[in-house]
C-alpha atoms as a PDB file:
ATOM      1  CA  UNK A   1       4.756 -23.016  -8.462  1.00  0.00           C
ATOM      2  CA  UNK A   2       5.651 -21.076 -11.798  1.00  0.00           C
ATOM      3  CA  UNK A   3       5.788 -17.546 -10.714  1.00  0.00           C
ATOM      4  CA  UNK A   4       5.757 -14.568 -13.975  1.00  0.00           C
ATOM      5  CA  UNK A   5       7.108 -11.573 -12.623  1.00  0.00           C
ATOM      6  CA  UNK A   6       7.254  -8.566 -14.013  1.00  0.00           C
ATOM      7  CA  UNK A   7       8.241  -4.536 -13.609  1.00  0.00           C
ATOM      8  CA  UNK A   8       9.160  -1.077 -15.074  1.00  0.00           C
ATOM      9  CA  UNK A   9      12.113   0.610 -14.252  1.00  0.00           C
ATOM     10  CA  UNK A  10      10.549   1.792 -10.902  1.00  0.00           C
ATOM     11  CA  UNK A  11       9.964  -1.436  -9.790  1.00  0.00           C
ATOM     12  CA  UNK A  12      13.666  -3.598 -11.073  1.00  0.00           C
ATOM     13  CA  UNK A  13      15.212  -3.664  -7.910  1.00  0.00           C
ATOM     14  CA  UNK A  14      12.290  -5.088  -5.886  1.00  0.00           C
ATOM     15  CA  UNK A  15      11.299  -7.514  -8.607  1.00  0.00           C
ATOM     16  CA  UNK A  16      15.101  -8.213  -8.627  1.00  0.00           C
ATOM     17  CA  UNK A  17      14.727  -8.682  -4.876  1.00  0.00           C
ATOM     18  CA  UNK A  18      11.381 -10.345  -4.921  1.00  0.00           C
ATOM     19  CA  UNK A  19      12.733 -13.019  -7.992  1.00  0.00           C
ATOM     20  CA  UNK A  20      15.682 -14.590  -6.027  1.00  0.00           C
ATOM     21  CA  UNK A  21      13.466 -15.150  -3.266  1.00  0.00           C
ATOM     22  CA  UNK A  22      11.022 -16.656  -5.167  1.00  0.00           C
ATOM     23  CA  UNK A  23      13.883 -19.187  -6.432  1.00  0.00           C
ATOM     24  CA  UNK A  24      15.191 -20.102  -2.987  1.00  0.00           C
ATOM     25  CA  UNK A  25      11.832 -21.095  -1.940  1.00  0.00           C
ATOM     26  CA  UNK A  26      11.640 -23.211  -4.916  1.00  0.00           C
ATOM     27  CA  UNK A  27       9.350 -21.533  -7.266  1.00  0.00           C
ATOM     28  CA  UNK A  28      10.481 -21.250 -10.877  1.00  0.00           C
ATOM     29  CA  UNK A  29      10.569 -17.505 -11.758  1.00  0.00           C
ATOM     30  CA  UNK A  30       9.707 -16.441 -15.218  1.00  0.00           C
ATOM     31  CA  UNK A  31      11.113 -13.195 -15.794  1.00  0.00           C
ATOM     32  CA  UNK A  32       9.071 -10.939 -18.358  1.00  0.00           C
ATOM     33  CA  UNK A  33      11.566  -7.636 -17.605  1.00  0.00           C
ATOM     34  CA  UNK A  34      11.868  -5.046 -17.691  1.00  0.00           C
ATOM     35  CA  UNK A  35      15.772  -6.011 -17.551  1.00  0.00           C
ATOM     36  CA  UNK A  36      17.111  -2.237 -16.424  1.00  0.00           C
ATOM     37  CA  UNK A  37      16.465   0.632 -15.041  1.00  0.00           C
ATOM     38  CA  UNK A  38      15.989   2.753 -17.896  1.00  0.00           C
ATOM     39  CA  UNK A  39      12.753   4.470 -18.111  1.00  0.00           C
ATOM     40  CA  UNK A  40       9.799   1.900 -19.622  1.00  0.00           C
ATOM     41  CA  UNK A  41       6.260   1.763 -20.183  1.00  0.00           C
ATOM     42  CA  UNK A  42       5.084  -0.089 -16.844  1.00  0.00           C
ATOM     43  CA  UNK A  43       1.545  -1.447 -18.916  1.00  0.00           C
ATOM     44  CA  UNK A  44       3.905  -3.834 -21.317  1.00  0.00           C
ATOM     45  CA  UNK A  45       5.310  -5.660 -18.646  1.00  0.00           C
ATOM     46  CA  UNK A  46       2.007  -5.682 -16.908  1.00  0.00           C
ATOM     47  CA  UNK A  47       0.507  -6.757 -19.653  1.00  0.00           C
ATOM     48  CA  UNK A  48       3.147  -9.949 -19.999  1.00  0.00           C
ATOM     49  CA  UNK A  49       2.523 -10.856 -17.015  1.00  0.00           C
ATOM     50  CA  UNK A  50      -1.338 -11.000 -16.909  1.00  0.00           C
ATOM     51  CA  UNK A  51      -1.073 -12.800 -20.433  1.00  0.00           C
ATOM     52  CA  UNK A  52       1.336 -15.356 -18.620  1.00  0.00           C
ATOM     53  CA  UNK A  53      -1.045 -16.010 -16.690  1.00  0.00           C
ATOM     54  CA  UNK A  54      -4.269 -15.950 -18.316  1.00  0.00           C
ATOM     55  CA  UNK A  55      -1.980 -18.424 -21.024  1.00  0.00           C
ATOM     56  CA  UNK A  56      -0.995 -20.944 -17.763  1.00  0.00           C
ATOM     57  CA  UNK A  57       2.137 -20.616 -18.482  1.00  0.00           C
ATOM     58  CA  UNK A  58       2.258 -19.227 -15.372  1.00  0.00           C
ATOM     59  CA  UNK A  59       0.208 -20.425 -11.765  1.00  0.00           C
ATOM     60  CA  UNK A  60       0.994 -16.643 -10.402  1.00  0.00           C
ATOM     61  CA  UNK A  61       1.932 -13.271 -11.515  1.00  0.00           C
ATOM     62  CA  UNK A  62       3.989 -10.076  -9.694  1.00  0.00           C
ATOM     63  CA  UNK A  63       3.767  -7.238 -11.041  1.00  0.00           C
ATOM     64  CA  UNK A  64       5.907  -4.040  -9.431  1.00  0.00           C
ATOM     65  CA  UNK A  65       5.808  -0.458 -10.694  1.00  0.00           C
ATOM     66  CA  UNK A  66       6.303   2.854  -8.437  1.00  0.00           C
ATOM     67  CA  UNK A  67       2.816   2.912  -7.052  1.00  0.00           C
ATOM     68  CA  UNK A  68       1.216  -0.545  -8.840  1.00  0.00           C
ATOM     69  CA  UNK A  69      -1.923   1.278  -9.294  1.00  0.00           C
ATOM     70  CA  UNK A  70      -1.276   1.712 -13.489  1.00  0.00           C
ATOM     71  CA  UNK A  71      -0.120  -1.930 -13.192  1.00  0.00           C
ATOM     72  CA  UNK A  72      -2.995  -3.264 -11.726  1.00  0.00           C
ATOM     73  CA  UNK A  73      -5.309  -1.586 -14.272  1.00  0.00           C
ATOM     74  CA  UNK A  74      -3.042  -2.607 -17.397  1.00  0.00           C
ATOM     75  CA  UNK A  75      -3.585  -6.282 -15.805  1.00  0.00           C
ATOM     76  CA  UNK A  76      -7.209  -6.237 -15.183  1.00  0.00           C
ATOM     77  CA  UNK A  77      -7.828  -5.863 -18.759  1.00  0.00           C
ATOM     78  CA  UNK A  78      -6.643  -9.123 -19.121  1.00  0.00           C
ATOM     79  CA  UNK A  79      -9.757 -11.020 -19.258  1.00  0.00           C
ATOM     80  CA  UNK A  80      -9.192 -14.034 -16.657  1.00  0.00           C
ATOM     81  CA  UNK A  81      -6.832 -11.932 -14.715  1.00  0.00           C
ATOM     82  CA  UNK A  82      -7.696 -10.977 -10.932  1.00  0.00           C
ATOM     83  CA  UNK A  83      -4.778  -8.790  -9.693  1.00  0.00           C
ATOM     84  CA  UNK A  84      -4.737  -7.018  -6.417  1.00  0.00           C
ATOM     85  CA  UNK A  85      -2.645  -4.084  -5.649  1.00  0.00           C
ATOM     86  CA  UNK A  86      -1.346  -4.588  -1.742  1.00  0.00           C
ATOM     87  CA  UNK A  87       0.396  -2.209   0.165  1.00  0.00           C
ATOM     88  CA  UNK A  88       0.270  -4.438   3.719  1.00  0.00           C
ATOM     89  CA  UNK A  89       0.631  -8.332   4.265  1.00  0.00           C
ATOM     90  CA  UNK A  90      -3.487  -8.496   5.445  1.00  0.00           C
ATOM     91  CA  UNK A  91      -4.073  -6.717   2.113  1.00  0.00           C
ATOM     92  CA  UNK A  92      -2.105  -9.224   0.223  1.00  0.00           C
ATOM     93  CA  UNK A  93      -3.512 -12.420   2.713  1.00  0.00           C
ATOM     94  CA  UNK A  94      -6.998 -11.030   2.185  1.00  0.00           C
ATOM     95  CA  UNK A  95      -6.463 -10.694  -1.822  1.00  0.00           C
ATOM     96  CA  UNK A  96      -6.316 -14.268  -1.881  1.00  0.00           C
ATOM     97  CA  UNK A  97      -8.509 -15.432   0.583  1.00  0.00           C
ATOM     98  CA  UNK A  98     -11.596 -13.856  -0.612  1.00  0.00           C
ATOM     99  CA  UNK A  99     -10.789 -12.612  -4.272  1.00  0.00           C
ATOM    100  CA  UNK A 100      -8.965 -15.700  -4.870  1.00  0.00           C
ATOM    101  CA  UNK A 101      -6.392 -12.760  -7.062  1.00  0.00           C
ATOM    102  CA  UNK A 102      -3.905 -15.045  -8.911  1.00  0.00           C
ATOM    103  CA  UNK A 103      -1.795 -11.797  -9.359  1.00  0.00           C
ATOM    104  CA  UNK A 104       0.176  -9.704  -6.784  1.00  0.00           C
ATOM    105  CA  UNK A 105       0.705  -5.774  -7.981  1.00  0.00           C
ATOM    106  CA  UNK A 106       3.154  -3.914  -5.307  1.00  0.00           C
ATOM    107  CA  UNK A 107       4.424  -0.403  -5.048  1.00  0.00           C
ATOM    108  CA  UNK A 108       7.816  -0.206  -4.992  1.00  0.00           C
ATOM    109  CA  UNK A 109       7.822   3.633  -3.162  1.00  0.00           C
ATOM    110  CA  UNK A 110       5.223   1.975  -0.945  1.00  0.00           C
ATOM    111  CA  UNK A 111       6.352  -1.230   0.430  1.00  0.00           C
ATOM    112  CA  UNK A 112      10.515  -1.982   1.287  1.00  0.00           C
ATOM    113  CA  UNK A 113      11.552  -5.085  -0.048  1.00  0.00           C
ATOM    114  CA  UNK A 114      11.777  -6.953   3.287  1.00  0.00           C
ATOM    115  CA  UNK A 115       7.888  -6.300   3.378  1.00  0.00           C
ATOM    116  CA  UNK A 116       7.086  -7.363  -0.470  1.00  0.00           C
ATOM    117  CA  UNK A 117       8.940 -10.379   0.343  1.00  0.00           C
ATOM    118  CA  UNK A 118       6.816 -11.260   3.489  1.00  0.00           C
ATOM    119  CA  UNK A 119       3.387  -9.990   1.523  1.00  0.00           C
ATOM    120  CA  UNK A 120       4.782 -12.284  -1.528  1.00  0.00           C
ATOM    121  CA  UNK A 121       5.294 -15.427   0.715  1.00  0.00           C
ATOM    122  CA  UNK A 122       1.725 -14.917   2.571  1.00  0.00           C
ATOM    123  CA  UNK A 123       0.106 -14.566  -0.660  1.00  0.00           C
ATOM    124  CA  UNK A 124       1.915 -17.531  -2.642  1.00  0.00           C
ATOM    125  CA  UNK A 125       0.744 -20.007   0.806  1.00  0.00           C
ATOM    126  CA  UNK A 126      -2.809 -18.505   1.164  1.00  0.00           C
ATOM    127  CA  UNK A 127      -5.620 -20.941  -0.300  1.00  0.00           C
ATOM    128  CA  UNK A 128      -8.685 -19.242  -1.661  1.00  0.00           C
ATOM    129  CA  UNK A 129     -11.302 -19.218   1.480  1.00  0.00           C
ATOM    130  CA  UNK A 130     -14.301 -20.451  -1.198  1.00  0.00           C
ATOM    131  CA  UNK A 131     -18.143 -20.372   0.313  1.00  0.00           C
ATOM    132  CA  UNK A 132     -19.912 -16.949  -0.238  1.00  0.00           C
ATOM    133  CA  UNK A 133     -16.846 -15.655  -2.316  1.00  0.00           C
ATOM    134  CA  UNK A 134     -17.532 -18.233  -4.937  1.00  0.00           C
ATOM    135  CA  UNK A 135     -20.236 -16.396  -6.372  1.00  0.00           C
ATOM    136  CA  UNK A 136     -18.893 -12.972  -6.232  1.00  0.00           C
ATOM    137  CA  UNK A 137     -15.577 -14.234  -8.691  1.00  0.00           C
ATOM    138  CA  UNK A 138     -18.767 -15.752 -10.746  1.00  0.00           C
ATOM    139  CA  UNK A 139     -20.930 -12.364 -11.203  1.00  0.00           C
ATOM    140  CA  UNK A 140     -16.780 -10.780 -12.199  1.00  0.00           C
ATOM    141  CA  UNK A 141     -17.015 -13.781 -14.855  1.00  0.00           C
ATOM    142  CA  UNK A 142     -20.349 -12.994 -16.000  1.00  0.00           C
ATOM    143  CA  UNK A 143     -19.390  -9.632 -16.260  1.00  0.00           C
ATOM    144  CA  UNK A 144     -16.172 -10.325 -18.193  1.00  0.00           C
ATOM    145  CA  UNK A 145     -18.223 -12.579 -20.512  1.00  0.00           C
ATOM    146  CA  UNK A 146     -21.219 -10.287 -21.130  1.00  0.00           C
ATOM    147  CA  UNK A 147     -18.543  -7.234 -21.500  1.00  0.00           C
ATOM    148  CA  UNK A 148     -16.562  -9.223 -24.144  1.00  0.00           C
ATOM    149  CA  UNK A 149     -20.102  -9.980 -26.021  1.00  0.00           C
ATOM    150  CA  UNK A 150     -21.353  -6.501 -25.812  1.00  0.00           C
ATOM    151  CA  UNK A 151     -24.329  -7.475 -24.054  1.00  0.00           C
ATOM    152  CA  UNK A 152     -24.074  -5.287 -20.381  1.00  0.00           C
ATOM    153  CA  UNK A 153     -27.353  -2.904 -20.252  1.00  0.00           C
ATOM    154  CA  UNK A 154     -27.259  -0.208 -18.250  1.00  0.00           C
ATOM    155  CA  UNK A 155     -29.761  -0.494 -14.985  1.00  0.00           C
END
């Protein structure tokens, strides 16, 4: 699986961490930065992931800033884009099984390492559970659609 993964300067280490695991289980990491930890702008790299994504250049995206909550916002924008912020392994499981998210936002002052890298392995080998979630992704479509057309009314 191609795997974009992405971080500010919060979240280096752990996507550091999180990237050479991803290569000895085989995946092929693409690595969208931030390269340091000098203070960055954690929406850019959010952004280049989602956009990896959304593109198919890339199956999956991780995204890891100090909380993921900014992260997961910046990527949501990203029409296509279904990130999940998880802080346990159920959280992450659950993110895929019945949002079918096909990105992975972690808090690196939430979650050690040891733990991203068992939430990241759960989540890359969890298959989207289908039946009644099915039409809750489509009404998020619809919604995406009708937002990018203008045409929501207010009930």
């Amino acid at each position: 699986m191609r795997i974009a993964i992405g971080s500010d300067h919060r979240g280096f280490r752990m996507k550091e961490a999180l990237g050479h695991y991803l290569k000895t289980k085989k995946h092929a990491v693409i690595d969208v930065g931030t390269f340091s930890e000098e203070s960055c702008n954690y929406a850019q790299y959010a952004f280049l992931v989602a956009e990896a994504v959304r593109a198919r250049r890339a199956d999956r995206g991780i995204i890891i800033c100090k909380s993921g909550i900014g992260s997961c916002i910046a990527a949501n924008k990203v029409r296509g884009v279904r990130a999940a912020l998880a802080h346990t392994v159920k959280a992450a499981r659950l993110s895929r099984l019945h949002n079918d998210a096909n990105v992975l936002v972690l808090g690196s002052d939430f979650t050690p390492v040891e733990t991203a890298k068992k939430m990241t392995g759960v989540w890359l080998n969890t298959a989207f559970e289908g039946g009644r979630h099915v039409q809750r992704l489509q009404t998020i479509k619809k919604i995406e659609e009708c937002h990018e057309k203008g045409t929501i009314k207010e009930r």
